[in-house]
Protein backbone atom coordinates (compact mmCIF):
# COMPACT_ATOMS: atom_id res chain seq x y z
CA UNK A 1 9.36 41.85 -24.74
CA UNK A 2 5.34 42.97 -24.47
CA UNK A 3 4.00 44.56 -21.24
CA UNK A 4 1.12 42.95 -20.68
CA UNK A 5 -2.18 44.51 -18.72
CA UNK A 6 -0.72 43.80 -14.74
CA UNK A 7 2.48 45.32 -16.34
CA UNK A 8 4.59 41.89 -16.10
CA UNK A 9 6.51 41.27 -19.50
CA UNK A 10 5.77 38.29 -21.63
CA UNK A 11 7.16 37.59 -25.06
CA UNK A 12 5.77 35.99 -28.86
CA UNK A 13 6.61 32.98 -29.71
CA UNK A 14 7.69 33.33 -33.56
CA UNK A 15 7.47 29.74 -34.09
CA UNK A 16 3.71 28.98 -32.90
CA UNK A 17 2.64 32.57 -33.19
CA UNK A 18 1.15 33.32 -30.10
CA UNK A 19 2.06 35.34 -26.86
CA UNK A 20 3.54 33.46 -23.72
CA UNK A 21 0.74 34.47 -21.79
CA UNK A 22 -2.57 36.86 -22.28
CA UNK A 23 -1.46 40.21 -23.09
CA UNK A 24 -5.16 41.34 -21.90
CA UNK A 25 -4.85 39.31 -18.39
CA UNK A 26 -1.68 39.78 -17.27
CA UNK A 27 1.08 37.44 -17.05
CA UNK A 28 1.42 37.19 -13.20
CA UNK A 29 -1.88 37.31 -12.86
CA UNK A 30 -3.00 34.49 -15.35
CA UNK A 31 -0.53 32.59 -13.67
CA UNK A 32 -2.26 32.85 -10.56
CA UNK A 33 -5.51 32.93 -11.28
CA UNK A 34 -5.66 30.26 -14.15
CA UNK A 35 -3.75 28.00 -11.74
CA UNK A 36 -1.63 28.59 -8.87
CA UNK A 37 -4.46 29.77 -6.77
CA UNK A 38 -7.36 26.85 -7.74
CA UNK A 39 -4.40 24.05 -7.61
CA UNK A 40 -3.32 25.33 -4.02
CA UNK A 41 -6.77 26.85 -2.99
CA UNK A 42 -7.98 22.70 -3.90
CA UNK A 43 -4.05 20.68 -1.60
CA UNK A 44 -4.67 23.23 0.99
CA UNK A 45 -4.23 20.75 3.39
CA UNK A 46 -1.34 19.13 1.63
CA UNK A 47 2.58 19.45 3.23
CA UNK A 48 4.28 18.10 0.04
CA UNK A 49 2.95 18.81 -3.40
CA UNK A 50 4.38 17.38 -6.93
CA UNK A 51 3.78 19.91 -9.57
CA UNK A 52 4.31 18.83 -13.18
CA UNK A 53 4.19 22.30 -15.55
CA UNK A 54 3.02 22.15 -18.95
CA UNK A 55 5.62 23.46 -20.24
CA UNK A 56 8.27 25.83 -18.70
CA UNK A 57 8.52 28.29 -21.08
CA UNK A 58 9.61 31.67 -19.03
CA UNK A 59 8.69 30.00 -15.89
CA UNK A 60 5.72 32.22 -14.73
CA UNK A 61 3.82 29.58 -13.12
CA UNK A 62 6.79 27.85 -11.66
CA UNK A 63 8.20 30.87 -10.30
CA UNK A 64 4.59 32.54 -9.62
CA UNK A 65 3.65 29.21 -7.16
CA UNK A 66 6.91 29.52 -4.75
CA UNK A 67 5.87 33.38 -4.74
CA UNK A 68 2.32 32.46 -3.64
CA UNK A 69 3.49 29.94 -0.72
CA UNK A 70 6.17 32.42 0.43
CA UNK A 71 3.56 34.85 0.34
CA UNK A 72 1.12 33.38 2.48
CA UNK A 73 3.48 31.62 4.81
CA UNK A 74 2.24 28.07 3.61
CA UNK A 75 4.44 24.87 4.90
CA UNK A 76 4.39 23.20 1.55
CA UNK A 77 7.76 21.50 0.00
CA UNK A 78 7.73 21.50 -3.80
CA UNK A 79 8.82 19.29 -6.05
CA UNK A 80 8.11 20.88 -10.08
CA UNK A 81 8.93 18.83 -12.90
CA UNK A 82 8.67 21.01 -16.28
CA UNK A 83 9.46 20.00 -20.22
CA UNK A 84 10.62 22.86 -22.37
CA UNK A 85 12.65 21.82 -25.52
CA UNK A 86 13.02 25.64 -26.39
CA UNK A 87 17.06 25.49 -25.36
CA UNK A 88 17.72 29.18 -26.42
CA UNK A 89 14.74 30.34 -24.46
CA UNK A 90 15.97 28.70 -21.16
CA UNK A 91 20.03 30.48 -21.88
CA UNK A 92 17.90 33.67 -22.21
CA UNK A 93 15.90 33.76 -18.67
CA UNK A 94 18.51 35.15 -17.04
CA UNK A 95 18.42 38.69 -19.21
CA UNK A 96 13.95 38.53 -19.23
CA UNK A 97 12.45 41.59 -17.37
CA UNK A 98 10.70 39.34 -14.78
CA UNK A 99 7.77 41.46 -11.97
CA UNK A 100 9.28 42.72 -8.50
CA UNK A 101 7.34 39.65 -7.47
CA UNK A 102 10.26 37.59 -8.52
CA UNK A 103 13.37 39.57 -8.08
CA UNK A 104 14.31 37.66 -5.41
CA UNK A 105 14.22 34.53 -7.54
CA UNK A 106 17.38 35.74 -9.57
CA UNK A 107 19.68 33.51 -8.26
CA UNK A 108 17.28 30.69 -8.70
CA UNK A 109 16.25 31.90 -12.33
CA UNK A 110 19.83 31.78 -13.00
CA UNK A 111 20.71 28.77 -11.93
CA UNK A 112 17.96 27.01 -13.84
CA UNK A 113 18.94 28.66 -17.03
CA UNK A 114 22.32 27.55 -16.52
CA UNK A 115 21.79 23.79 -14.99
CA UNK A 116 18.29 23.07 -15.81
CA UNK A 117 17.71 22.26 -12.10
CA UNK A 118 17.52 23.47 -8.77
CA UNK A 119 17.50 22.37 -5.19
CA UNK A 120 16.90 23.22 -1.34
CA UNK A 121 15.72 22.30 1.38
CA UNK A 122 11.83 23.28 0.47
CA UNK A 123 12.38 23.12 -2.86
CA UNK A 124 13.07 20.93 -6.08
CA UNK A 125 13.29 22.13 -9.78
CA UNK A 126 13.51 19.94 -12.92
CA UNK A 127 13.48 21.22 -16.32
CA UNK A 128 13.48 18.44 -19.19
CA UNK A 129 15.17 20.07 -22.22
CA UNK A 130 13.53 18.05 -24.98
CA UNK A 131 10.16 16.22 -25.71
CA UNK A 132 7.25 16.85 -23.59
CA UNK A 133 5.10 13.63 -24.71
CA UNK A 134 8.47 11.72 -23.57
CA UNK A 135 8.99 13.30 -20.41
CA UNK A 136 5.97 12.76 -18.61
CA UNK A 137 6.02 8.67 -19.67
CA UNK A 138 8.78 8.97 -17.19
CA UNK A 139 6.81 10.76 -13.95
CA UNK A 140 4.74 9.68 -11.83
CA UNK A 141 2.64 10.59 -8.15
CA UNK A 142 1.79 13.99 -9.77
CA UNK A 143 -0.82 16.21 -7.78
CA UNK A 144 -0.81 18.90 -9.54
CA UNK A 145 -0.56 19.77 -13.72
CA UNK A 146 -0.50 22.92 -14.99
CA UNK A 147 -1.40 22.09 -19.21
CA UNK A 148 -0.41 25.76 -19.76
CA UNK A 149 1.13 24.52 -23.41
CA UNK A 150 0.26 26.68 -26.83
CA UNK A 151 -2.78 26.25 -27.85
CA UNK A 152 -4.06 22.92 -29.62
CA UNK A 153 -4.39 24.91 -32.75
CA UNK A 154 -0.34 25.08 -33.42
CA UNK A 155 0.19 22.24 -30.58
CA UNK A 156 -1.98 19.52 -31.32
CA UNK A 157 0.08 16.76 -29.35
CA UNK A 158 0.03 18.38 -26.47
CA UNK A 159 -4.35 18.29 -26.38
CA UNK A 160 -5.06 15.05 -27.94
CA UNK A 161 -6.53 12.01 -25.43
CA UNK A 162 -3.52 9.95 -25.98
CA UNK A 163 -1.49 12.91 -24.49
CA UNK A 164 -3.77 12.86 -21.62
CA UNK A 165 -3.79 8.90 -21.47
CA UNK A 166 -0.21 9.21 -20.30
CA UNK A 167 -0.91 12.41 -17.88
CA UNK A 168 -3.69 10.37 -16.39
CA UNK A 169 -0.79 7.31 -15.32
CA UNK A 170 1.25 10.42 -14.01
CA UNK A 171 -1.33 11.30 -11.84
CA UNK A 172 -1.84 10.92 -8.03
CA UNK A 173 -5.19 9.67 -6.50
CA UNK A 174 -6.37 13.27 -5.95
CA UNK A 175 -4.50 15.21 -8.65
CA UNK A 176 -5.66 17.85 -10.62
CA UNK A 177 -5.45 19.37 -14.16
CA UNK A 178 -5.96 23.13 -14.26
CA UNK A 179 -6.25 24.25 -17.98
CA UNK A 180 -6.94 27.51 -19.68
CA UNK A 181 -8.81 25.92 -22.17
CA UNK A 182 -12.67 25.40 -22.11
CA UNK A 183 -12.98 23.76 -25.93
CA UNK A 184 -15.20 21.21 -26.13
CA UNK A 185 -12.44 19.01 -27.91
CA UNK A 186 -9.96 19.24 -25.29
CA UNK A 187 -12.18 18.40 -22.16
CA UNK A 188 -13.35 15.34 -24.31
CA UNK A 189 -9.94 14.60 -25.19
CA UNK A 190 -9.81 14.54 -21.16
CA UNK A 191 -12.96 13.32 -20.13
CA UNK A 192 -12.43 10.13 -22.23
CA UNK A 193 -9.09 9.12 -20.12
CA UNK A 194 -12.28 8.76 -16.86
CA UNK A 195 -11.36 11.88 -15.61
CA UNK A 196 -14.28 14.28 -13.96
CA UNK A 197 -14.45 17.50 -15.88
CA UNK A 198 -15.39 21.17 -14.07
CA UNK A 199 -15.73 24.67 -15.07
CA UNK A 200 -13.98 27.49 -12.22
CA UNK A 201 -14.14 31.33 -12.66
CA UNK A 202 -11.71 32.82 -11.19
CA UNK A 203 -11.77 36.25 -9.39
CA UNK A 204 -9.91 38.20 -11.94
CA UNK A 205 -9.77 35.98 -14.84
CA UNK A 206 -11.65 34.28 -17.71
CA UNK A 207 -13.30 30.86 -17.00
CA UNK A 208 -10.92 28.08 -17.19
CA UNK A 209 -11.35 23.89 -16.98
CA UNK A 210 -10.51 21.59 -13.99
CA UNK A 211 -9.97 17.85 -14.68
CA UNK A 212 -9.32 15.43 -11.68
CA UNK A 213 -9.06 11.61 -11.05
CA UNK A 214 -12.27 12.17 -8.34
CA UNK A 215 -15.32 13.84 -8.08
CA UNK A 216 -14.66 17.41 -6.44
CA UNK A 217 -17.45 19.00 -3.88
CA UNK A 218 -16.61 22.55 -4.10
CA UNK A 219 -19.64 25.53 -4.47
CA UNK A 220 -17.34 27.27 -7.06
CA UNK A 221 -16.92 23.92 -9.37
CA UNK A 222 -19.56 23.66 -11.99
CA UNK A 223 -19.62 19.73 -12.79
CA UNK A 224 -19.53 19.23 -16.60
CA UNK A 225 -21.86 16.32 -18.11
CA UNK A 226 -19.51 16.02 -20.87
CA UNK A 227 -21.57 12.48 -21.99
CA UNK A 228 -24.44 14.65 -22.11
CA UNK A 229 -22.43 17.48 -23.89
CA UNK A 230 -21.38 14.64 -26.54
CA UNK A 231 -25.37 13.08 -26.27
CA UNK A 232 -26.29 16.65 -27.81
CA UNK A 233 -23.36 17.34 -30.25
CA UNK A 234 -22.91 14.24 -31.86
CA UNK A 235 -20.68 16.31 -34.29
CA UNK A 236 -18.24 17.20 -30.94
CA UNK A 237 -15.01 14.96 -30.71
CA UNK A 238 -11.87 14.40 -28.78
CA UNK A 239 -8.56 15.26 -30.46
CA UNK A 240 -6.25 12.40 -31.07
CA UNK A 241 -2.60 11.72 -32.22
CA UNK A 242 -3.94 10.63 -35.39
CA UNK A 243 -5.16 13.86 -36.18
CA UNK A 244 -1.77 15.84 -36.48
């Protein structure tokens, strides 16, 4: 396990080289920051929410939304749907040093580990054990994605437009994408599925991108022209499956 800046634990990922989460940031706080907060801040007004999370992994960003809503005493039922094909990973969640913020998630952690899903009367987990770009063919009425998935660099499939062809179908009227990345390649790989493209800094993180099926009217939102972007860098282009 690495401590990361906020002193929540994350872990390296042997097979794609690269840390869970920002060992600079903060794990909790990325979480937050990079998504929970914009995607909630943005369905404020929302009573049910469908989250779709990009990819489980150690759960951060599942676990770090139900802390926010219980936090802030927000009437919101959940539904999260969430790939991971890591199997060994999702045994080994029930032994991960997790923040105070989500000790009393144990039983919860636990029984995802062990069942892959969870249920009450506020709340409903999924966790797909296998293929990501399969999964989400199947969903559908989505408001909210987290594409919190290793970077395109090692993960290619999980950036390229035909990926985000089939998030676009997932996605509700008014749903959002909130995305640490702010590559040129991926928002085209977005933009090109018709989807508006914005820039959001948030309070105690680095800038991150914003993708949704409508234009957005918020002060903080800095509207990307990506047709202009591509008008000027004729060189800049979308990833695609091909590509891999």
């Amino acid at each position: 396990m690495i401590q990361t800046k906020d002193g929540s634990y994350t872990l390296y990922s042997e097979q794609f080289n690269q840390h869970y989460h920002s060992v600079k940031e903060g794990a909790i706080n990325e979480s937050l920051q990079k998504h929970i907060i914009p995607a909630l801040s943005y369905h404020k007004d929302k009573k049910e929410l469908n989250i779709l999370d990009i990819c489980f992994g150690l759960g951060y960003n599942t676990l770090a939304t139900i802390y926010y809503i219980k936090k802030n005493n927000l009437n919101i039922k959940l539904k999260i749907y969430s790939p991971e094909f890591d199997t060994e990973l999702l045994k080994s969640l029930q032994t991960f040093n997790y923040p105070d913020e989500f000790i009393e998630y144990k039983e919860l952690i636990n029984t995802l580990s062990n069942n892959l899903f969870y249920e009450d009367a506020e709340l409903r987990i999924e966790i797909f054990n296998g293929d990501a770009r399969k999964y989400i063919k199947e969903i559908n009425n989505i408001d909210i994605i987290y594409q919190d998935a290793f970077s395109s660099d090692v993960n290619h499939l999980l950036w390229t437009k035909e990926y985000f062809e089939d998030i676009k179908k997932a996605m509700s009227k008014d749903s959002i994408i909130t995305t640490y990345s702010i590559a040129t390649p991926i928002r085209l790989s977005i933009w090109e599925n018709n989807l508006y493209i914005y820039e959001y800094k948030p309070e105690n993180s680095n800038r991150i991108t914003i993708a949704s099926n409508q234009e957005i009217y918020k002060e903080n939102y800095k509207y990307i022209d990506m047709k202009l972007k591509k008008t000027r860098n004729k060189e800049a282009t979308a990833l695609y499956d091909k590509d891999n």
